[in-house]
C-alpha atoms as a PDB file:
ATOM      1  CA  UNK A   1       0.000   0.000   0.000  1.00  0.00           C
ATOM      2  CA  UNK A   2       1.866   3.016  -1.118  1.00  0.00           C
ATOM      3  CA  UNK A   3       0.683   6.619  -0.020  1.00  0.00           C
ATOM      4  CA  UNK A   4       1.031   8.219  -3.638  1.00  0.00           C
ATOM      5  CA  UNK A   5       2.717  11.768  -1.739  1.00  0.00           C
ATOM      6  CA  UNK A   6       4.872  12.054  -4.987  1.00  0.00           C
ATOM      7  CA  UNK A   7       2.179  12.565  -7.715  1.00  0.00           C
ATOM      8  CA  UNK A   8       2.425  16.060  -7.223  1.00  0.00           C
ATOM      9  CA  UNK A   9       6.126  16.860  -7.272  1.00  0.00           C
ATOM     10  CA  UNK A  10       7.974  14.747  -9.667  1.00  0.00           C
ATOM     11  CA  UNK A  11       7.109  12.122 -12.047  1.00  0.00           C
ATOM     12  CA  UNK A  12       5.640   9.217 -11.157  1.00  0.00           C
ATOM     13  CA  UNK A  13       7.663   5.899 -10.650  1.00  0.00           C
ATOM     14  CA  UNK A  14       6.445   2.799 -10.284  1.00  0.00           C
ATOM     15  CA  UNK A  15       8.161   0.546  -7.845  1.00  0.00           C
ATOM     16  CA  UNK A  16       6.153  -2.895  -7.454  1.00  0.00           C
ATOM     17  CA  UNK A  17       7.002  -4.620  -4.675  1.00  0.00           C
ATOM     18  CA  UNK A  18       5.562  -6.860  -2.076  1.00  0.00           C
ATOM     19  CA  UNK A  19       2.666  -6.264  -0.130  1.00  0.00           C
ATOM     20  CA  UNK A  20       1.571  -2.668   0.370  1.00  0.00           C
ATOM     21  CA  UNK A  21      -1.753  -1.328  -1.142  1.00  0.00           C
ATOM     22  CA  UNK A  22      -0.389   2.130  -3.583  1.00  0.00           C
ATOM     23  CA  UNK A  23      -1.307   4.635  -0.474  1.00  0.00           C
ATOM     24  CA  UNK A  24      -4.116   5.371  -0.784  1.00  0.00           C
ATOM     25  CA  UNK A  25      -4.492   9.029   0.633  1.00  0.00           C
ATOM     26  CA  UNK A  26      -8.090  10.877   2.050  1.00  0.00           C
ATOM     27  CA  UNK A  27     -10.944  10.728   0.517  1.00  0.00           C
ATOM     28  CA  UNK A  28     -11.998  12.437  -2.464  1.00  0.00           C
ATOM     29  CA  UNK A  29     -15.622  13.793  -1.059  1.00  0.00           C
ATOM     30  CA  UNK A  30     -15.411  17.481   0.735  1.00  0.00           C
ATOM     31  CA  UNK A  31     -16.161  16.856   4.181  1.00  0.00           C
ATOM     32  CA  UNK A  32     -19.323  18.449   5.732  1.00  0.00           C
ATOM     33  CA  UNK A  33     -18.741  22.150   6.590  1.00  0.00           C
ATOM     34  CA  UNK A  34     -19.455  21.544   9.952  1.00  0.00           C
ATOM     35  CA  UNK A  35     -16.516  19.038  10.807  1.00  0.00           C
ATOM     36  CA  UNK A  36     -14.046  20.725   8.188  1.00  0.00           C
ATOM     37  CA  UNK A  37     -11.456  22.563  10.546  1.00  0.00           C
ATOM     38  CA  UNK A  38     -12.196  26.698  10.498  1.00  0.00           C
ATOM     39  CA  UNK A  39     -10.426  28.591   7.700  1.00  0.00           C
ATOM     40  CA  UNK A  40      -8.165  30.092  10.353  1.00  0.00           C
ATOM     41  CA  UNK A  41      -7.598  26.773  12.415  1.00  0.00           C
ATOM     42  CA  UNK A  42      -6.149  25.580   8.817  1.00  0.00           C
ATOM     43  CA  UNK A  43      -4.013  28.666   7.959  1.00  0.00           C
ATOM     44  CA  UNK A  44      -2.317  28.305  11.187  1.00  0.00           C
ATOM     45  CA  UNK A  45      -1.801  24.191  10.970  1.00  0.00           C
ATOM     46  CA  UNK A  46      -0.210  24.871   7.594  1.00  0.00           C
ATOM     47  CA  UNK A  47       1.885  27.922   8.770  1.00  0.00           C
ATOM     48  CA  UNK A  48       3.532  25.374  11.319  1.00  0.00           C
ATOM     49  CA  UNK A  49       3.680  22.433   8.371  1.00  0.00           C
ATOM     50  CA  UNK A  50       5.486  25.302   6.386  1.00  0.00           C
ATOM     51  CA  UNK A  51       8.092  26.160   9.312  1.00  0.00           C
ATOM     52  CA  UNK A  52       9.090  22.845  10.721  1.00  0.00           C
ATOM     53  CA  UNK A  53      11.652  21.299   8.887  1.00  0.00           C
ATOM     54  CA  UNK A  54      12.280  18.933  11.941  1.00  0.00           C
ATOM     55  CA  UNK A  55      14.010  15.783  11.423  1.00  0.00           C
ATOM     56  CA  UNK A  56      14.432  15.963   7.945  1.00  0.00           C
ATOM     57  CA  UNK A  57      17.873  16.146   5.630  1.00  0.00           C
ATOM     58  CA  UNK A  58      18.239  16.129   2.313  1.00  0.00           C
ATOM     59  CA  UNK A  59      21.485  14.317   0.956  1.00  0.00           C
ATOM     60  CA  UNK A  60      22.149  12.022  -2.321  1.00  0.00           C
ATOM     61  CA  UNK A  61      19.748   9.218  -1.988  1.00  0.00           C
ATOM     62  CA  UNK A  62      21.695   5.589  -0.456  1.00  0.00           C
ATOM     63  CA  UNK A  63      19.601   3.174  -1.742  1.00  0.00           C
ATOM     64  CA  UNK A  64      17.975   4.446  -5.294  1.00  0.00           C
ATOM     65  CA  UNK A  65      14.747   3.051  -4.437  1.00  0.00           C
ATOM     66  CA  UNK A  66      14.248   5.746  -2.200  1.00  0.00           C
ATOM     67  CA  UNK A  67      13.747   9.653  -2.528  1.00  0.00           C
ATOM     68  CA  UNK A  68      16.908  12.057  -1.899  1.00  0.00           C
ATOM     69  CA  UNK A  69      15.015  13.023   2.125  1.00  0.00           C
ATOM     70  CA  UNK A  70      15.631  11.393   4.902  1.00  0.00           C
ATOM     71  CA  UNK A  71      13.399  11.649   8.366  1.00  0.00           C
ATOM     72  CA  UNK A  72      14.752  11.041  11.245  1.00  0.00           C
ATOM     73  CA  UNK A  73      17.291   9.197   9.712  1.00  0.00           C
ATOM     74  CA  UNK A  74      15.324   6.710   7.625  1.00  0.00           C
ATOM     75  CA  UNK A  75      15.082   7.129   4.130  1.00  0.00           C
ATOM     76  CA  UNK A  76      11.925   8.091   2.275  1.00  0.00           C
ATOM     77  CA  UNK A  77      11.001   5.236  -0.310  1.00  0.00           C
ATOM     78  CA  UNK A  78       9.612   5.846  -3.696  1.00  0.00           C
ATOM     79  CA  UNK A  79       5.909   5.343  -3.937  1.00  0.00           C
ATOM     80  CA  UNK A  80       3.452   2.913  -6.033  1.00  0.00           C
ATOM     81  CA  UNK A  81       1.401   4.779  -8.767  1.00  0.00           C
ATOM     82  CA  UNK A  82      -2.141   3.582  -9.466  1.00  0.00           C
ATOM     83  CA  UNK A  83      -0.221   2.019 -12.256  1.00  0.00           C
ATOM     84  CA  UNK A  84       0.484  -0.726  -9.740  1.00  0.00           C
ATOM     85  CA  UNK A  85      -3.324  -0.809  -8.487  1.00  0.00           C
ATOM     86  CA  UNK A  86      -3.190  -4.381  -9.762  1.00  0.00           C
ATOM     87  CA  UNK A  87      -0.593  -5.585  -7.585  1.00  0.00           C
ATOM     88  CA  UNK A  88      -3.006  -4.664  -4.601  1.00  0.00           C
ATOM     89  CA  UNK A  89      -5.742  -6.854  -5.796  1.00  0.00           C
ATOM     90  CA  UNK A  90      -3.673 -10.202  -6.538  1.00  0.00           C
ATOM     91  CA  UNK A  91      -5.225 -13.212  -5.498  1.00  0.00           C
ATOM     92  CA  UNK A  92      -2.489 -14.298  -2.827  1.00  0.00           C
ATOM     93  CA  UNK A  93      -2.328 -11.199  -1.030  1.00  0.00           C
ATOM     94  CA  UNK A  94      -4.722 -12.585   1.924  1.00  0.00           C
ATOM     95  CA  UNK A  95      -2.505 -15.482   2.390  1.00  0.00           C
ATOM     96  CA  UNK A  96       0.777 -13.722   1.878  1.00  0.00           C
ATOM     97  CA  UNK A  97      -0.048 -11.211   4.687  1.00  0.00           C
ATOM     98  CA  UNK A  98      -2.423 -12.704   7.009  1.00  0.00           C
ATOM     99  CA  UNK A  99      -5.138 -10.147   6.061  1.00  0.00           C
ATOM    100  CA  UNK A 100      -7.799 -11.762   7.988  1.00  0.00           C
ATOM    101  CA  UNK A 101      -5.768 -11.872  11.010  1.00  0.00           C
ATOM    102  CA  UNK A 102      -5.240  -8.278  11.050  1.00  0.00           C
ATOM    103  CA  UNK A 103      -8.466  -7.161  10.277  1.00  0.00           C
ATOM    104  CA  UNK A 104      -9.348  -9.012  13.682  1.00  0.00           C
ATOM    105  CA  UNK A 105      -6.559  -7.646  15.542  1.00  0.00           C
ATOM    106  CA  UNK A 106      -8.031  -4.477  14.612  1.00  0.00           C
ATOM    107  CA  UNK A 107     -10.894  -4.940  17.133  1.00  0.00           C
ATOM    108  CA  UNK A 108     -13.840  -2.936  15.588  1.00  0.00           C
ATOM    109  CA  UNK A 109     -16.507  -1.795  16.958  1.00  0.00           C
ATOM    110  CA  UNK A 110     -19.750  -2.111  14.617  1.00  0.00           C
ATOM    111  CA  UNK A 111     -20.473   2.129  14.826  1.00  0.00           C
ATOM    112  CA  UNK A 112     -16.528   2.960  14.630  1.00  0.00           C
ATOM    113  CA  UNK A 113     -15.621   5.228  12.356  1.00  0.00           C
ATOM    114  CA  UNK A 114     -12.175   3.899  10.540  1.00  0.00           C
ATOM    115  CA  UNK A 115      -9.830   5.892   8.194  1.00  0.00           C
ATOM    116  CA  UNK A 116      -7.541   3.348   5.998  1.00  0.00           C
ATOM    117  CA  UNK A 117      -5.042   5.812   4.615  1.00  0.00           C
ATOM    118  CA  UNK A 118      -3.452   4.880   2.034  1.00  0.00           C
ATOM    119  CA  UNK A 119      -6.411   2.941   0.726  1.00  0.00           C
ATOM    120  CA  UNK A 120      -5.449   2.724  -3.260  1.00  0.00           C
ATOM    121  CA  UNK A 121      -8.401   0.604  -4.756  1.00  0.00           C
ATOM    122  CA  UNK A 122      -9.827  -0.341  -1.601  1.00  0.00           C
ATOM    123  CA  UNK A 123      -8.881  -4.137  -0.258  1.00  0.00           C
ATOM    124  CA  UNK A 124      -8.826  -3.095   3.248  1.00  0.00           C
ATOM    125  CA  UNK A 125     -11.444  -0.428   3.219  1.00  0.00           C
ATOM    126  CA  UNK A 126     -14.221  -2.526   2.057  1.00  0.00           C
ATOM    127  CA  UNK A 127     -13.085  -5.373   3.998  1.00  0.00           C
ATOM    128  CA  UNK A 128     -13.352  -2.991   7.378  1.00  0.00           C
ATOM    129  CA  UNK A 129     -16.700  -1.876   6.344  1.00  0.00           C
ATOM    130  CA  UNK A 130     -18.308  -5.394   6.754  1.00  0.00           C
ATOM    131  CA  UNK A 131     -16.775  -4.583  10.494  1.00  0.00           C
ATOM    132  CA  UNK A 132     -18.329  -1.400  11.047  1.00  0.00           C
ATOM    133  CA  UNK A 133     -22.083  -1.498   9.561  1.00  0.00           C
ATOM    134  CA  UNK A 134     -23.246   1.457  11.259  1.00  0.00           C
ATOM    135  CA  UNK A 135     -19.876   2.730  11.274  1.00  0.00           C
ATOM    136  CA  UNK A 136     -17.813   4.571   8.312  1.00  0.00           C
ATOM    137  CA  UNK A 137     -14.790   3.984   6.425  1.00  0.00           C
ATOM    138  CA  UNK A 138     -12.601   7.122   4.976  1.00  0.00           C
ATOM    139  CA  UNK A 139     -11.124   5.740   2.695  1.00  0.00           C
ATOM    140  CA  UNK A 140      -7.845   7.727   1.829  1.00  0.00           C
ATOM    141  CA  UNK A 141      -5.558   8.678  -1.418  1.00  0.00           C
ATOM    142  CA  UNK A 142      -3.759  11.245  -2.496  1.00  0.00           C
ATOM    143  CA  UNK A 143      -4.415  10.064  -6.251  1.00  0.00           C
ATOM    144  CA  UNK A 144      -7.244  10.870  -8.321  1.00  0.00           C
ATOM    145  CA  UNK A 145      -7.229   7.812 -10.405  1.00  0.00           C
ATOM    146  CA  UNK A 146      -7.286   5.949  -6.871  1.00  0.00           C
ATOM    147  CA  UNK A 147     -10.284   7.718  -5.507  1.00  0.00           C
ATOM    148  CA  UNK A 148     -11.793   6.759  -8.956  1.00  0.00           C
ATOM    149  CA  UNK A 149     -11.276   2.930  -8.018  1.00  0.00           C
ATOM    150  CA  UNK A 150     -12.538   3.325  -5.132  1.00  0.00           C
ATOM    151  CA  UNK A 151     -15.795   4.813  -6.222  1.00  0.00           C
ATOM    152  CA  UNK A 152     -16.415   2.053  -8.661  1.00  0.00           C
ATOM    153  CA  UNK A 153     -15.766  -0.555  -6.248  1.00  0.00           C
ATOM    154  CA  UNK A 154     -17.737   1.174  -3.229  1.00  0.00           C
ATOM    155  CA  UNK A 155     -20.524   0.675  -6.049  1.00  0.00           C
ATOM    156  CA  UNK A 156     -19.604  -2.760  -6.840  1.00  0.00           C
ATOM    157  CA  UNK A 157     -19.249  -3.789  -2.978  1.00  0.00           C
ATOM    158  CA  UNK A 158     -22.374  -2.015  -2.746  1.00  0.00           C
ATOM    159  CA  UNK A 159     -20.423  -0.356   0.196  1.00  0.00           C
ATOM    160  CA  UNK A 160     -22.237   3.388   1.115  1.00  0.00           C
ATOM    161  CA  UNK A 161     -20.988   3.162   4.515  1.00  0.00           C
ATOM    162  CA  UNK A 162     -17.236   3.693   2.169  1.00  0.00           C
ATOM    163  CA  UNK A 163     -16.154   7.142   1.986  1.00  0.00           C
ATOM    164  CA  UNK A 164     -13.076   8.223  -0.467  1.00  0.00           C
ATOM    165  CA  UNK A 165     -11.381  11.200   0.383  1.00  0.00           C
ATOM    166  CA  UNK A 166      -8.588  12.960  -1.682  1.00  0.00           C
ATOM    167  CA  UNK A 167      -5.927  14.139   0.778  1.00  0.00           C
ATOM    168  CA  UNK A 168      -2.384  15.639   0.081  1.00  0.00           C
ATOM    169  CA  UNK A 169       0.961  15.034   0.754  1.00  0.00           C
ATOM    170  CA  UNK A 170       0.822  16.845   4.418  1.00  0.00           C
ATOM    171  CA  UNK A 171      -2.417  15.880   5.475  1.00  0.00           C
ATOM    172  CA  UNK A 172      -5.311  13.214   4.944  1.00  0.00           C
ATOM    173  CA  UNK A 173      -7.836  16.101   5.650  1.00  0.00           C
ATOM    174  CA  UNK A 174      -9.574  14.085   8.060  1.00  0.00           C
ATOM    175  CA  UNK A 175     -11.866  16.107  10.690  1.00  0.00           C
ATOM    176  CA  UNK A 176     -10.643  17.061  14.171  1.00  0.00           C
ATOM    177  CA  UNK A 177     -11.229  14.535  17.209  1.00  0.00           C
ATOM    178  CA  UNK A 178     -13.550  12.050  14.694  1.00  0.00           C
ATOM    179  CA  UNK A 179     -11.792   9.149  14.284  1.00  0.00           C
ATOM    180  CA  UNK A 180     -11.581   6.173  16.001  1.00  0.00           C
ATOM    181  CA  UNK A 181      -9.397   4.245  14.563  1.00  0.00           C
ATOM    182  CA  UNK A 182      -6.622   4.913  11.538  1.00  0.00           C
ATOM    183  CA  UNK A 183      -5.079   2.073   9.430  1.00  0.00           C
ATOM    184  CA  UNK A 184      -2.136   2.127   7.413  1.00  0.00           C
ATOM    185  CA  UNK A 185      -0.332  -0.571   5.407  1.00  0.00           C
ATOM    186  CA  UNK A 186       2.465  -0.679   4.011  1.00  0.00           C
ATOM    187  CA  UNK A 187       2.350   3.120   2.897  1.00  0.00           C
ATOM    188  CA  UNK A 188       3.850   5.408   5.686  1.00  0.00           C
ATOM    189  CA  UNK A 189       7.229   4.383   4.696  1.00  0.00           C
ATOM    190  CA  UNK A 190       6.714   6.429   1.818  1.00  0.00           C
ATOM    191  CA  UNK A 191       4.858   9.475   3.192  1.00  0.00           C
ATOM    192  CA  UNK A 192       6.985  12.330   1.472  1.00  0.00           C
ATOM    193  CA  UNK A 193       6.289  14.782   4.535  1.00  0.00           C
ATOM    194  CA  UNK A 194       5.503  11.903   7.221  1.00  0.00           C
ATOM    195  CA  UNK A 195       5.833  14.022  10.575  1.00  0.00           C
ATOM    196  CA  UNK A 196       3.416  16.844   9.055  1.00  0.00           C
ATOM    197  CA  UNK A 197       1.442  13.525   8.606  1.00  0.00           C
ATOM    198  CA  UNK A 198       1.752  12.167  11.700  1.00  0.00           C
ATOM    199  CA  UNK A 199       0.855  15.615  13.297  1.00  0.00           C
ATOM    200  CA  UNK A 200      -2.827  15.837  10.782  1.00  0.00           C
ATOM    201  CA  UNK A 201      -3.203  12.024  12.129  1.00  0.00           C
ATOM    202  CA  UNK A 202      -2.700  12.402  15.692  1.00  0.00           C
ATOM    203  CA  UNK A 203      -5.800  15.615  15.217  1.00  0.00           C
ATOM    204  CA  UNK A 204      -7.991  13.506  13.720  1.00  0.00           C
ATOM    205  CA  UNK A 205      -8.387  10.923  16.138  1.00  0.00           C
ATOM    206  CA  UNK A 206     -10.846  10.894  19.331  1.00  0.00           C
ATOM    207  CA  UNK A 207      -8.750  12.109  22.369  1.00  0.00           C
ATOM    208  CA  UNK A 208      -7.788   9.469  24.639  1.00  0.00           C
ATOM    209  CA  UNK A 209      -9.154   6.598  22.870  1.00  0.00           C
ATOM    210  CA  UNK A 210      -8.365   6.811  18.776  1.00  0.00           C
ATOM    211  CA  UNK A 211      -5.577   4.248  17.777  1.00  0.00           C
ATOM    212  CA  UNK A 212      -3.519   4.468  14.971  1.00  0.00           C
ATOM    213  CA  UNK A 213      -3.046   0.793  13.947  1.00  0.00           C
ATOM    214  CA  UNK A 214       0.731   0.593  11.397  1.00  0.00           C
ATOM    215  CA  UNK A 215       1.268  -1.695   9.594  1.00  0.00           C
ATOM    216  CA  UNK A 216       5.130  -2.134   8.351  1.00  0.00           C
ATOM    217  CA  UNK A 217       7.243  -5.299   6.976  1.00  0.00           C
ATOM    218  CA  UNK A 218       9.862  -6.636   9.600  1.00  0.00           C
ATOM    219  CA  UNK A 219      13.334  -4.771   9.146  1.00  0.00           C
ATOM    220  CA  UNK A 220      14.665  -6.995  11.529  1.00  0.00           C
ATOM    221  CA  UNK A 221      14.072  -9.980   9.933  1.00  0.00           C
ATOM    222  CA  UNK A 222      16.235 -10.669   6.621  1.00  0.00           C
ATOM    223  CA  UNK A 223      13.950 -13.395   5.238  1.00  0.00           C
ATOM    224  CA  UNK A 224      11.265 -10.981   4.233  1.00  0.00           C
ATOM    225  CA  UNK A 225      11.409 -10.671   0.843  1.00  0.00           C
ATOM    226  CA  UNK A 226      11.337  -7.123   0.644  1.00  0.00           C
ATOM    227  CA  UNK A 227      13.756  -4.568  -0.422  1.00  0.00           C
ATOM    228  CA  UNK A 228      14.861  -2.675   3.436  1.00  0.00           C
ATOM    229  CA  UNK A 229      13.971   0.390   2.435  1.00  0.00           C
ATOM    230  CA  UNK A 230      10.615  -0.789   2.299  1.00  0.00           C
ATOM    231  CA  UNK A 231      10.213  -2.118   5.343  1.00  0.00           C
ATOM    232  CA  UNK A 232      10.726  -0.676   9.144  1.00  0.00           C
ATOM    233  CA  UNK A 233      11.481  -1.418  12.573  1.00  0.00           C
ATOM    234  CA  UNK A 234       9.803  -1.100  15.619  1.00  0.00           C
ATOM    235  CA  UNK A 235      12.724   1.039  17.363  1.00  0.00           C
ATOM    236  CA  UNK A 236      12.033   3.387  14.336  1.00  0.00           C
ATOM    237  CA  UNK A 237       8.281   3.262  13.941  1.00  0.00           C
ATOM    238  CA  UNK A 238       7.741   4.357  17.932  1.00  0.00           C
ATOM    239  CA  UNK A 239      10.621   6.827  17.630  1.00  0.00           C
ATOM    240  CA  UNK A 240       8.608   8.791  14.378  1.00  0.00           C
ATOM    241  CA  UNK A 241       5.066   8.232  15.980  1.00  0.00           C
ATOM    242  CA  UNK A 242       6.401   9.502  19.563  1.00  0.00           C
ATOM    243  CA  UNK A 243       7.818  12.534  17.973  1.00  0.00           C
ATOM    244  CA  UNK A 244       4.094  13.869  17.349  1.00  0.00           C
ATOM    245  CA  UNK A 245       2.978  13.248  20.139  1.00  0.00           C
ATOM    246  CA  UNK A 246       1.422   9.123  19.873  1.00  0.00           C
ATOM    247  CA  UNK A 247       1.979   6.752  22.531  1.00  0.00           C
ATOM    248  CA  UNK A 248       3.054   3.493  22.012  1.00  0.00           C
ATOM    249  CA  UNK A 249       0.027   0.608  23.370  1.00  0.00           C
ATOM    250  CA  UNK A 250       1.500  -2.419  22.037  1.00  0.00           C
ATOM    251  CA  UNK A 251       3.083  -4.527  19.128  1.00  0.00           C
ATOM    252  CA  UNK A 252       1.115  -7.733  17.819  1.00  0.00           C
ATOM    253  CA  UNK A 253       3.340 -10.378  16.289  1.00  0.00           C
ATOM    254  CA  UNK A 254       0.762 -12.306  14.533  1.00  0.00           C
ATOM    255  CA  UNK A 255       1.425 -11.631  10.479  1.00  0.00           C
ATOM    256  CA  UNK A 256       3.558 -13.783   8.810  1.00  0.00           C
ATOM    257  CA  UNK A 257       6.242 -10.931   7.173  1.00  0.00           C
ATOM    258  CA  UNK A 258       4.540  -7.387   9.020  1.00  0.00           C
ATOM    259  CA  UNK A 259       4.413  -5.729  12.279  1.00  0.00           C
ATOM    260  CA  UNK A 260       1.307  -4.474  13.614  1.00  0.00           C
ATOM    261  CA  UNK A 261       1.751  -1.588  15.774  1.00  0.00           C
ATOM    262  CA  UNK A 262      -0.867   0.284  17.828  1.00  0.00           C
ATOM    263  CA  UNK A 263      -0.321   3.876  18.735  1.00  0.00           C
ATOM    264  CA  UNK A 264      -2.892   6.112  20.884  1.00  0.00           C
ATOM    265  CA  UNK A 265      -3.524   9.867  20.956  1.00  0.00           C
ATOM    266  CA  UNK A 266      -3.172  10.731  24.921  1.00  0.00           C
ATOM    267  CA  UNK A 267      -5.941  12.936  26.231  1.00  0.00           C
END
């Protein structure tokens, strides 16, 4: 799952690899004016995401499947375009990563409401709206052609409870204090601008009880077949998520080549 953050900036390259569902990035519907964020509460969020540089360098790229910035001294990967939507549909994916078993680590509630950023053509999203029925899924991309797939499919799946939403490189434009639980898979290794991310996740979840669930393949284990800059450890995942302010609940074990992570936003 690859969280498209480069569409905008530079030409798109397409880097299949294993697992991961093209990042899918916020939905693609405005949000009601009533839970969009004031004009002013926005101008000031994006004066900060304009004046912290924080963490990041910039410095000739060591491993060329990855872009020339580095955060807190990882190094950002090259994304999936929706030219590699395909690869997020294949038919041993389930298998391959235990899907089933995380969906049921997840530990929905029927009325949560669940953003799965990152959410390319859907395979989670629609999969956690059987888990929520009189919950709601926001589903997130940062490409159009995504949020495209995704409307097709939510008509397909006959899913309404499935919301796309377009978001951007520095935010999934996800209301304040709404969410109760955020998925992502695979993707935030390649967020372009990840601790302005992290900061616009940590906001949109419910104070005190919204978890971030993260999903990353095991850098500590060499017989995952993925290239290491796609994949991340735990000692790096809770250093990035603790420097926005997410607390670290617990790790779960369970997938056959991923780490599941849980992260909460304190009160």
């Amino acid at each position: 799952m690859r969280y498209s953050f480069l569409t905008w900036q530079r030409a798109l390259r397409v880097v299949v690899i294993g697992g991961g569902a093209g990042l899918v990035v916020l939905g693609c519907t405005q949000l009601p004016a009533e839970t969009r964020p004031s004009a002013s509460a926005e101008g000031r969020l994006q004066a900060v995401v304009r004046n912290d540089t924080s963490g990041y360098e910039t410095a000739p790229p060591r491993d060329l499947n990855g872009i020339g910035t580095y955060y807190m001294g990882r190094q950002i990967a090259h994304v999936m375009g929706h030219e590699g939507a395909g690869w997020l549909e294949r038919s041993g994916r389930r298998q391959e990563e235990g899907t089933d078993i995380l969906i049921n680590a997840l530990k929905l509630k029927p009325t949560d409401v669940v953003a799965d950023i990152g959410a390319g053509t859907g395979f989670f999203s629609f999969q956690l709206a059987k888990k929520v029925p009189k919950g709601q899924v926001l589903a997130v991309d940062i490409q159009p052609e995504m949020i495209a797939s995704l409307y097709a499919n939510r008509r397909k799946f006959n899913a309404p409870n499935v919301r796309p939403v377009l978001g951007s490189t520095t935010s999934p434009a996800l209301p304040a204090d709404s969410v109760d639980l955020i998925l992502i898979v695979d993707a935030y290794h390649e967020f372009d601008r990840p601790r302005e991310m992290g900061r616009a996740i940590r906001r949109a979840l419910r104070p005190g009880t919204g978890r971030l669930a993260l999903v990353e393949y095991r850098a500590e284990d060499p017989n995952v077949p993925i290239k290491r800059i796609h994949k991340m450890s735990v000692e790096q995942a809770r250093k990035e998520m603790a420097a926005v302010g997410l607390e670290f609940v617990e790790t779960v074990e369970t997938l056959p080549q991923q780490h599941l992570l849980f992260f909460r936003r304190p009160n």
